[in-house]
Protein backbone atom coordinates (compact mmCIF):
# COMPACT_ATOMS: atom_id res chain seq x y z
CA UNK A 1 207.93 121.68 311.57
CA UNK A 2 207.23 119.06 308.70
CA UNK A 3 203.91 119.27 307.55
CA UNK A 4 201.36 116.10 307.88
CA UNK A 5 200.50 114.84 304.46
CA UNK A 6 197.00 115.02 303.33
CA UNK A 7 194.71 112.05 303.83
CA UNK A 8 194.31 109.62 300.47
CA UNK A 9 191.58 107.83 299.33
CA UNK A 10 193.71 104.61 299.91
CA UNK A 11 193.41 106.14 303.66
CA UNK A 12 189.98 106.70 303.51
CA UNK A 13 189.09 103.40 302.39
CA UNK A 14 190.85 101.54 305.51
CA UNK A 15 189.66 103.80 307.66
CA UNK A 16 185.95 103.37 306.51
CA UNK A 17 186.71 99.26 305.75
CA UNK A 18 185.93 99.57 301.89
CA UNK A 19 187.63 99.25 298.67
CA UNK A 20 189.74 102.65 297.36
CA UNK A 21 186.64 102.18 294.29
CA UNK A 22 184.31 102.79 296.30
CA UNK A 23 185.33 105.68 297.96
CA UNK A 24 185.90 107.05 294.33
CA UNK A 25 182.36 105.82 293.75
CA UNK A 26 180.90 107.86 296.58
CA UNK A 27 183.01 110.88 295.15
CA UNK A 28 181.54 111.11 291.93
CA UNK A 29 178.15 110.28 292.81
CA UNK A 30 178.21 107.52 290.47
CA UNK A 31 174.81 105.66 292.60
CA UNK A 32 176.56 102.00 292.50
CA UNK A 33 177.36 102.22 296.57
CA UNK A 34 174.51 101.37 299.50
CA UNK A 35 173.51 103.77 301.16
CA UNK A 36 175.24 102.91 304.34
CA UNK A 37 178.25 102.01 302.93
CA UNK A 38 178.39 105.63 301.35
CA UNK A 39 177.50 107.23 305.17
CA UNK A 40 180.69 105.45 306.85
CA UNK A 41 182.36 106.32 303.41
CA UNK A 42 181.62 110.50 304.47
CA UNK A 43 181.80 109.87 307.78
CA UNK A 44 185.52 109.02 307.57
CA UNK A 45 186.16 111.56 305.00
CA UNK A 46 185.05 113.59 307.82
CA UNK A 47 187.57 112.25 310.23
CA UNK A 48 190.45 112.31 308.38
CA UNK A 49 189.89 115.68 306.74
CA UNK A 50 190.31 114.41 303.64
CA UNK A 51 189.46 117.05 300.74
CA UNK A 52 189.55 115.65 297.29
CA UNK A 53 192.38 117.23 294.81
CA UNK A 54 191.03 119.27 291.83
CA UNK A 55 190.80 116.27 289.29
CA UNK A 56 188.53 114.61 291.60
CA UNK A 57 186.36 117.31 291.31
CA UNK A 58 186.61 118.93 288.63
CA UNK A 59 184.85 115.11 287.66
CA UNK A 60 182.28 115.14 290.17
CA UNK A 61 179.25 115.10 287.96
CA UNK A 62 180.51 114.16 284.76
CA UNK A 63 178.79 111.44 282.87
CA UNK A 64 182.94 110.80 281.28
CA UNK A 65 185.31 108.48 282.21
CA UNK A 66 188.48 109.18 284.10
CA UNK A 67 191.15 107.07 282.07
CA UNK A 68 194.89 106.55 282.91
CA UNK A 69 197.20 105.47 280.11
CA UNK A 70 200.76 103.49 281.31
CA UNK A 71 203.40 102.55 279.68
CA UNK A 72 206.96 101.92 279.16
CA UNK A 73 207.56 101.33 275.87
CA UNK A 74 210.83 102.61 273.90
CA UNK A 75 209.33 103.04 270.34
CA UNK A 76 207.83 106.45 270.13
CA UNK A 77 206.39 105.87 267.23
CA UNK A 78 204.02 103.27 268.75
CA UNK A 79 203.56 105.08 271.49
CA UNK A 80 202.84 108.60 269.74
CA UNK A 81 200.18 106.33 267.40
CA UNK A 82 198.56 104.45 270.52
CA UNK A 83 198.12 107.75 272.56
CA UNK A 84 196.76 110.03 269.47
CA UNK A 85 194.67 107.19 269.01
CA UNK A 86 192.98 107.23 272.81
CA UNK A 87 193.04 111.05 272.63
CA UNK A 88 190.47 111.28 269.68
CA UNK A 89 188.65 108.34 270.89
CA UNK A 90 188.58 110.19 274.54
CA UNK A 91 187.60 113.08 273.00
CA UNK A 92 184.97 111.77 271.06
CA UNK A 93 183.21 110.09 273.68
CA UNK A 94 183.54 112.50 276.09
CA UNK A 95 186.16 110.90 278.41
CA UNK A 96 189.36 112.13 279.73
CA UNK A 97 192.78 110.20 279.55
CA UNK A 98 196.06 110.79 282.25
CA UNK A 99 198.97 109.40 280.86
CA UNK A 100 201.64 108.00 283.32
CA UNK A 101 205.18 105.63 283.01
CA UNK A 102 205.18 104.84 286.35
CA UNK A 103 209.17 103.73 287.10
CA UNK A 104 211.48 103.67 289.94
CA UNK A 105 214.47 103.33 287.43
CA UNK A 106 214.52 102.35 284.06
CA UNK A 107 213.74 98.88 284.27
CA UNK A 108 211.55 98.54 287.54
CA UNK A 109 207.81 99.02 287.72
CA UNK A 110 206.56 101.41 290.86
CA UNK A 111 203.54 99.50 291.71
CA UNK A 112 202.88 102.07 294.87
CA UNK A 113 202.79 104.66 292.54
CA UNK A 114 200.22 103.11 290.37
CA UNK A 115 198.14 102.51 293.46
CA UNK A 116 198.18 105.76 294.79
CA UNK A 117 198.62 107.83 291.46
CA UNK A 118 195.07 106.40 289.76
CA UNK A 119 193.50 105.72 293.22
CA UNK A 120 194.19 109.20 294.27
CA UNK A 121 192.75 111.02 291.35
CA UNK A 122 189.67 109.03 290.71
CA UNK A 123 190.60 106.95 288.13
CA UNK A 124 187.68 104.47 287.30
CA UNK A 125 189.61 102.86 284.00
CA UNK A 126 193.28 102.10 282.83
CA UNK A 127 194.96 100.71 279.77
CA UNK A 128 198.06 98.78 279.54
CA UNK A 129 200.51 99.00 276.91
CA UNK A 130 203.04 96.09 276.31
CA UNK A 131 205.36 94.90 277.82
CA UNK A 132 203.64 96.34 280.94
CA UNK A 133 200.26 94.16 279.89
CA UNK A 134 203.00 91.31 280.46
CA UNK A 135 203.90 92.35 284.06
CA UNK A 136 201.97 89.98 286.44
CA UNK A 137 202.82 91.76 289.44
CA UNK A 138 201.06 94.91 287.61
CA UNK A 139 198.35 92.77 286.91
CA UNK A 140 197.97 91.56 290.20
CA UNK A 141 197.96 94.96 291.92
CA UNK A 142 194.87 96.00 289.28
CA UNK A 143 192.95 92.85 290.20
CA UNK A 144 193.67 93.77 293.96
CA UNK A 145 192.12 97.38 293.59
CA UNK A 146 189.52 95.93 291.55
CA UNK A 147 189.58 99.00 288.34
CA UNK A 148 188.34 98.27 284.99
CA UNK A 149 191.49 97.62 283.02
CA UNK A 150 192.09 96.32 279.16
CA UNK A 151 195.65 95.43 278.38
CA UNK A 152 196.95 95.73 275.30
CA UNK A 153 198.82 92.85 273.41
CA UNK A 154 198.68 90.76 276.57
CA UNK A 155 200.81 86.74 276.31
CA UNK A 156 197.37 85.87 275.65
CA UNK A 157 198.03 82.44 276.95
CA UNK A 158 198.51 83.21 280.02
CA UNK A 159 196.14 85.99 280.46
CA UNK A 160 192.47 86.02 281.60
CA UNK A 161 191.19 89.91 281.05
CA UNK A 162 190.00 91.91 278.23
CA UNK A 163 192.66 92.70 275.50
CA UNK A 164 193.03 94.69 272.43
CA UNK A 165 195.53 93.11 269.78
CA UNK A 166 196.63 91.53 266.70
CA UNK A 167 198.18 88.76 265.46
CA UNK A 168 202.25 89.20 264.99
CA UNK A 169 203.06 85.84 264.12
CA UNK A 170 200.89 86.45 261.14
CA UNK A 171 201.97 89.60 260.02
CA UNK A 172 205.45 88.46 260.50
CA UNK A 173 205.06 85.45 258.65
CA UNK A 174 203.06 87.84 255.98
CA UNK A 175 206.01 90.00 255.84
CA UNK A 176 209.07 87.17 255.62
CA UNK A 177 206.96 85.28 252.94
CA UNK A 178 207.06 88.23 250.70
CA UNK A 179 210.41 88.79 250.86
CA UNK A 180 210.72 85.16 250.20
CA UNK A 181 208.84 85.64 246.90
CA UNK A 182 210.88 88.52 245.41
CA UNK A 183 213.72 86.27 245.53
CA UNK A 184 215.56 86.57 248.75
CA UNK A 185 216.58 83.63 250.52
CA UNK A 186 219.09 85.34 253.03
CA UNK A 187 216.77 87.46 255.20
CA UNK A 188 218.27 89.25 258.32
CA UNK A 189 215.55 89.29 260.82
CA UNK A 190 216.44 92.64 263.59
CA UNK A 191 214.90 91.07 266.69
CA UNK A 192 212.98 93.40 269.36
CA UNK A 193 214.09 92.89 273.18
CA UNK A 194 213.40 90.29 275.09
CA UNK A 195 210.47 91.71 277.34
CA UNK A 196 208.25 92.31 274.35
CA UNK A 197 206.09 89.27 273.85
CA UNK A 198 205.84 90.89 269.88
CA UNK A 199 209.64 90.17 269.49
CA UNK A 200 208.94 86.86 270.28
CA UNK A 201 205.73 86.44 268.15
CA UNK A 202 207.56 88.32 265.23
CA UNK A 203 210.06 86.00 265.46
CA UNK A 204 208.54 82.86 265.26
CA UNK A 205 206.43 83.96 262.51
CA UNK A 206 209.87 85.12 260.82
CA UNK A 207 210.78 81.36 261.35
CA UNK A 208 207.55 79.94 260.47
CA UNK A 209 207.68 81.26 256.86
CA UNK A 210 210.94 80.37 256.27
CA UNK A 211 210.67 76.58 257.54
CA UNK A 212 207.95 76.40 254.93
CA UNK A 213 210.28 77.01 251.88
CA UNK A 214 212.66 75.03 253.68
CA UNK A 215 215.14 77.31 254.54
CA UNK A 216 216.67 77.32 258.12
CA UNK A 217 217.27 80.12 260.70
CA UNK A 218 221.08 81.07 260.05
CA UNK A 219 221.92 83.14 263.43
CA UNK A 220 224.51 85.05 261.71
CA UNK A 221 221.96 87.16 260.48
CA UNK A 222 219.95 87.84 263.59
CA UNK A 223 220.62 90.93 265.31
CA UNK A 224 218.56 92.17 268.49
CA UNK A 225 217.64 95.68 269.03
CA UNK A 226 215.21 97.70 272.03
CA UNK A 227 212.85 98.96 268.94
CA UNK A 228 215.06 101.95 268.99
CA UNK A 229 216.42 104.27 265.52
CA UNK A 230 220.18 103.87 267.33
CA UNK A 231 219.76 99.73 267.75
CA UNK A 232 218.43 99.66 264.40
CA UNK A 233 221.75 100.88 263.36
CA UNK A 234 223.93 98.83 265.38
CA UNK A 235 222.38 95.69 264.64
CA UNK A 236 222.31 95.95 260.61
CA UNK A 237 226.18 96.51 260.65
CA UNK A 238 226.57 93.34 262.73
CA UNK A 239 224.01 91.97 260.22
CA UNK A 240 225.62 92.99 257.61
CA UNK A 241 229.40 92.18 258.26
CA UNK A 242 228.06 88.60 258.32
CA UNK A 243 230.49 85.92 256.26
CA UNK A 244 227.38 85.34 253.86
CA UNK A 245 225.17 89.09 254.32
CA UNK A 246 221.82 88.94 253.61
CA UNK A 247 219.98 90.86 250.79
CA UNK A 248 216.58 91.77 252.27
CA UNK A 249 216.54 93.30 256.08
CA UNK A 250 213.39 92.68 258.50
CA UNK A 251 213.29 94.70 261.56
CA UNK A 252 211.11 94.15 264.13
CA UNK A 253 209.58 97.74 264.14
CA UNK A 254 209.93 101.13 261.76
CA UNK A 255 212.22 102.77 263.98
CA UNK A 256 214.75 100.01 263.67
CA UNK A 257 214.20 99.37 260.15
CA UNK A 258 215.12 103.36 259.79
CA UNK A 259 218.61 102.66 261.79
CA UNK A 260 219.14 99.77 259.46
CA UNK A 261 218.66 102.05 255.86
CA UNK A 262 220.90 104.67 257.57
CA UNK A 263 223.61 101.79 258.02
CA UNK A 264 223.45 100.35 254.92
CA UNK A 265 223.58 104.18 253.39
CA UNK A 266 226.70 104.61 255.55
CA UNK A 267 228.24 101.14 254.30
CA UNK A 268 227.99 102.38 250.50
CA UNK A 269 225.03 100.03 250.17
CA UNK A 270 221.68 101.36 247.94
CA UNK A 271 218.17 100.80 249.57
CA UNK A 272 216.71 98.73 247.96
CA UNK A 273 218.99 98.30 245.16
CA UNK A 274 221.77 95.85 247.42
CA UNK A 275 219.66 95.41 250.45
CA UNK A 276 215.82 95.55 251.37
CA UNK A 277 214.58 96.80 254.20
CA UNK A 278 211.25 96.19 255.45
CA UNK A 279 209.67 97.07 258.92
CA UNK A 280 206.22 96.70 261.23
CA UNK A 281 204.04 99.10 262.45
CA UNK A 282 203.71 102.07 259.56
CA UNK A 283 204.10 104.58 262.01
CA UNK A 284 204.81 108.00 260.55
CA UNK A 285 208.94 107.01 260.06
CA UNK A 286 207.88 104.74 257.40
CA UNK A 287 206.88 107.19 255.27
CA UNK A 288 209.47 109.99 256.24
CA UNK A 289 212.70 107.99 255.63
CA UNK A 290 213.85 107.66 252.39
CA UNK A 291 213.26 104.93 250.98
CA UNK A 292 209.85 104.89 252.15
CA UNK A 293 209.28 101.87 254.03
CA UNK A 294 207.62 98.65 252.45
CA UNK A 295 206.28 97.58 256.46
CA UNK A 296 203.39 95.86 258.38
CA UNK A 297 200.61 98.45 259.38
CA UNK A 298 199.59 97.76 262.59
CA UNK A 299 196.32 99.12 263.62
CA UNK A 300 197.74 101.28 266.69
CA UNK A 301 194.97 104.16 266.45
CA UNK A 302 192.04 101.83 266.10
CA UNK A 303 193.81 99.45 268.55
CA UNK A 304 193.47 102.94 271.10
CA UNK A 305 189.97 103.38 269.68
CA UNK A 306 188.95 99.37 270.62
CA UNK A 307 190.77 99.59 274.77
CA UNK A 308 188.57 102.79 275.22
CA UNK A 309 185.89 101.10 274.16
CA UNK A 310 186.03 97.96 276.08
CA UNK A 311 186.81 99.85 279.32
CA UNK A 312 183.50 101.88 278.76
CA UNK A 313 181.56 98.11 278.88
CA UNK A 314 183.51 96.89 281.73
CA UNK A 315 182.65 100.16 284.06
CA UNK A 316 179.28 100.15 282.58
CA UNK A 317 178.86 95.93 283.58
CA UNK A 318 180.56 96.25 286.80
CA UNK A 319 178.04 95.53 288.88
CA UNK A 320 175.71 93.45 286.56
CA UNK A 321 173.99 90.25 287.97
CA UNK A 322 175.55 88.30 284.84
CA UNK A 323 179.27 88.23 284.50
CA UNK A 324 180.40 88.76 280.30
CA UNK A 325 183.46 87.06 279.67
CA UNK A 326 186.29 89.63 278.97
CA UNK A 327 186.57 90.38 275.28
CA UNK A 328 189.31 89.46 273.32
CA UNK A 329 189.72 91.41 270.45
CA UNK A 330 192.40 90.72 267.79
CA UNK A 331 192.14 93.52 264.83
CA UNK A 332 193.93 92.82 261.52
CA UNK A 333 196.67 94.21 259.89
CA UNK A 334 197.90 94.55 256.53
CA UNK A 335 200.99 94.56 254.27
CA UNK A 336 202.19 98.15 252.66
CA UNK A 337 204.36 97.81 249.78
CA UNK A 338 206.62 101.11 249.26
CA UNK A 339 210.14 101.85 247.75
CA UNK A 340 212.47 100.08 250.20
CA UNK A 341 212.05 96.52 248.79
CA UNK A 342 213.17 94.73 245.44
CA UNK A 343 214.13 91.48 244.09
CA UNK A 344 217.82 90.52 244.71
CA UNK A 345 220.46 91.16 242.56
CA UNK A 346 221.64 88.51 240.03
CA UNK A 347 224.63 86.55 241.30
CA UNK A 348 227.53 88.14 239.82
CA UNK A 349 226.56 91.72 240.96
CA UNK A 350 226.04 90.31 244.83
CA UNK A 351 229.49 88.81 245.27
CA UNK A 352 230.53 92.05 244.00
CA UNK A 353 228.23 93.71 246.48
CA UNK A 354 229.62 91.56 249.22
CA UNK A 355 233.03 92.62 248.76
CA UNK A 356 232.22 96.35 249.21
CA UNK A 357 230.74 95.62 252.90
C-alpha cells in the first residue's frame, strides 16, 4: 500500500486560508501573526497532522534567519566566491544559509520546487544569483509567496526589488580602455552567453571604449563562451585563426580568460609576450594560472556580505506602517594589473607572429 505523503505548509496554509509565511510565522513564534489568525493556523495543523521536519525546528526559537541561496550559474569561481562570501556573513550574524539549483533539466527552472523546497523548511529569506535574478517567472512566484528576497545583478531596468551589484559596463569599459593604452588596437572580446545580462553589459562597455578611440567592433574577433575554462579555449582558437588576430584577449570572466592562455600556449603563442589576456572577476584562477591574470575584481564576497544584509532589513520592515523603497546597491570594482598583459609587439615581429598561428 503506497503511503500518504505528509501534509506541507503549502497545505496547511489553504487549509487554514493564509499565506505559506504565515504559517512559517506561527512556527517559529516570530509574534508578527493575530492571534486568531495563529488559532485557525494550529487548528489546521491539527487536522492535517502536519508535524514540522527537523529544520523547522531545529529553528523554532532562534533569533537567526533561515536563508536559501539559488542559483544556476556555470562559473564556479563566482559561485565558490558568492557562497564563501554568504557563509561568513551567515555565520557572523548568526543566520543559516540552504543552498539549492533548483532545475528540471539543464536549462529549465522548477518553480514547484522552489515553492515547496523554501516554503517547506521555513525559509523566511532568499537570494538570487544571475541569470536566475533575470527570470521573471522566478520573480513572480517570490512576489506570489510574498518572502523577503534580494537578487543579485538584476536587468535593473526592468526590475523593482532590492539588488546587490556593480556596474559591468564600467569595469568593462575600464578594462578595454587599458588595453587600448598599452598599444593594442585589435582586441578580441570572449563574450559570456546570452542569458547573462553581464555578457551583455560587458559587452557594450567593450564597445563603448573602443567607439571612443574610434575604432569599430570587427566581429572576427568576437568569440562567445558559457563562462566556462573549456569555452574559453574554444573561442580563443576561433579568435585567434582570425585573417587579422588580435594581440590583447578580453574574456568575459577568469575562467574563460584561463581557456584562452591555455590556447594560445597550445598555438606556440607566449602570454603576454604575442597575446594579452585579461579577464573579470579575480576569482582565485586569476592568480593560479600562469601568467597571473591582469582582470577586473569584482566584489563577489562583499557583494554576499551586502544581499545578507539587505534581507535582514526587509524581514525586519516587513510589517512596518511605512514602506522603504528597496535598496539598490551598486558596489565598485577595481582594475588588477598582473603578468598576463603587455604592450604589443612592434610591427615586424607581429606579422611574423601571425604566420606561426
Amino acid at each position: 500500500m503506497r503511503k500518504k505523503p505528509q501534509p506541507t505548509i503549502k497545505d496547511v496554509a489553504e487549509f487554514a486560508s493564509v499565506s505559506p509565511m504565515t504559517v512559517s510565522r506561527v512556527l517559529n513564534d516570530q509574534g508578527m501573526v493575530k492571534e486568531a489568525t495563529r488559532k485557525r493556523v494550529l487548528e489546521a495543523m491539527r487536522a492535517l497532522n502536519y508535524r514540522p521536519n527537523l529544520m523547522a525546528r531545529s529553528l523554532a526559537g532562534r533569533s537567526g534567519l533561515f536563508i536559501g541561496l539559488i542559483y544556476r550559474n556555470p562559473s564556479y569561481g563566482y559561485l565558490s566566491e558568492f557562497l564563501l562570501g554568504a557563509l561568513s556573513s551567515c555565520r557572523r550574524l548568526g543566520h543559516n544559509l540552504v543552498v539549492e539549483e533548483p532545475f528540471l533539466d539543464r536549462n529549465l527552472v522548477n518553480l514547484e520546487l522552489i515553492e515547496r523546497r523554501f516554503l517547506d523548511t521555513s525559509i523566511q529569506a532568499l537570494i538570487v544569483v544571475p541569470p536566475l535574478s533575470d527570470d521573471p517567472q522566478l520573480i513572480d512566484v517570490l512576489e506570489r509567496t510574498k518572502i523577503a528576497y534580494v537578487c543579485v545583478s538584476p536587468r535593473l531596468g526592468t526590475f523593482a526589488g532590492a539588488s546587490v551589484g556593480m556596474d559591468d559596463i564600467a569595469a568593462a569599459r575600464e578594462m578595454t580602455s587599458y588595453l587600448l593604452d598599452l598599444g593594442h588596437d585589435r582586441i578580441g572580446l570572449i563574450k559570456g552567453p546570452a542569458d547573462h545580462r553581464a555578457s551583455e553589459l560587458r559587452l557594450t562597455g567593450y564597445t563603448q571604449a573602443l567607439a571612443e578611440r574610434g575604432i569599430p567592433v570587427d566581429p572576427s574577433i568576437l568569440g562567445e563562451g558559457n563562462f566556462t575554462y573549456v569555452s574559453g579555449m574554444h573561442a580563443a582558437k576561433a579568435i585567434l585563426q582570425a585573417d587579422n588576430p588580435p594581440t590583447a584577449i578580453f574574456a568575459s570572466n577568469d575562467d574563460m580568460a584561463a581557456g584562452a592562455i591555455a590556447t594560445a600556449h597550445q598555438s606556440g603563442l607566449r602570454v603576454p609576450e604575442d597575446v594579452s589576456v585579461v579577464g573579470f572577476d579575480d576569482t582565485a584562477t586569476a592568480s593560479a594560472v600562469w601568467p597571473p591574470l591582469t582582470t577586473i575584481r569584482q566584489p563577489i564576497r562583499k557583494m554576499a556580505d551586502a544581499a545578507i544584509e539587505t534581507l535582514e532589513r526587509l524581514v525586519a520592515g516587513a510589517n512596518s506602517p511605512s514602506k522603504v523603497p528597496p535598496q539598490k546597491l551598486c558596489l565598485p570594482h577595481k582594475l588588477i594589473v598582473r603578468e598576463s598583459t603587455a604592450a604589443p609587439k612592434p610591427p615586424a615581429l607581429a606579422s611574423a607572429r601571425k604566420r606561426s598561428v
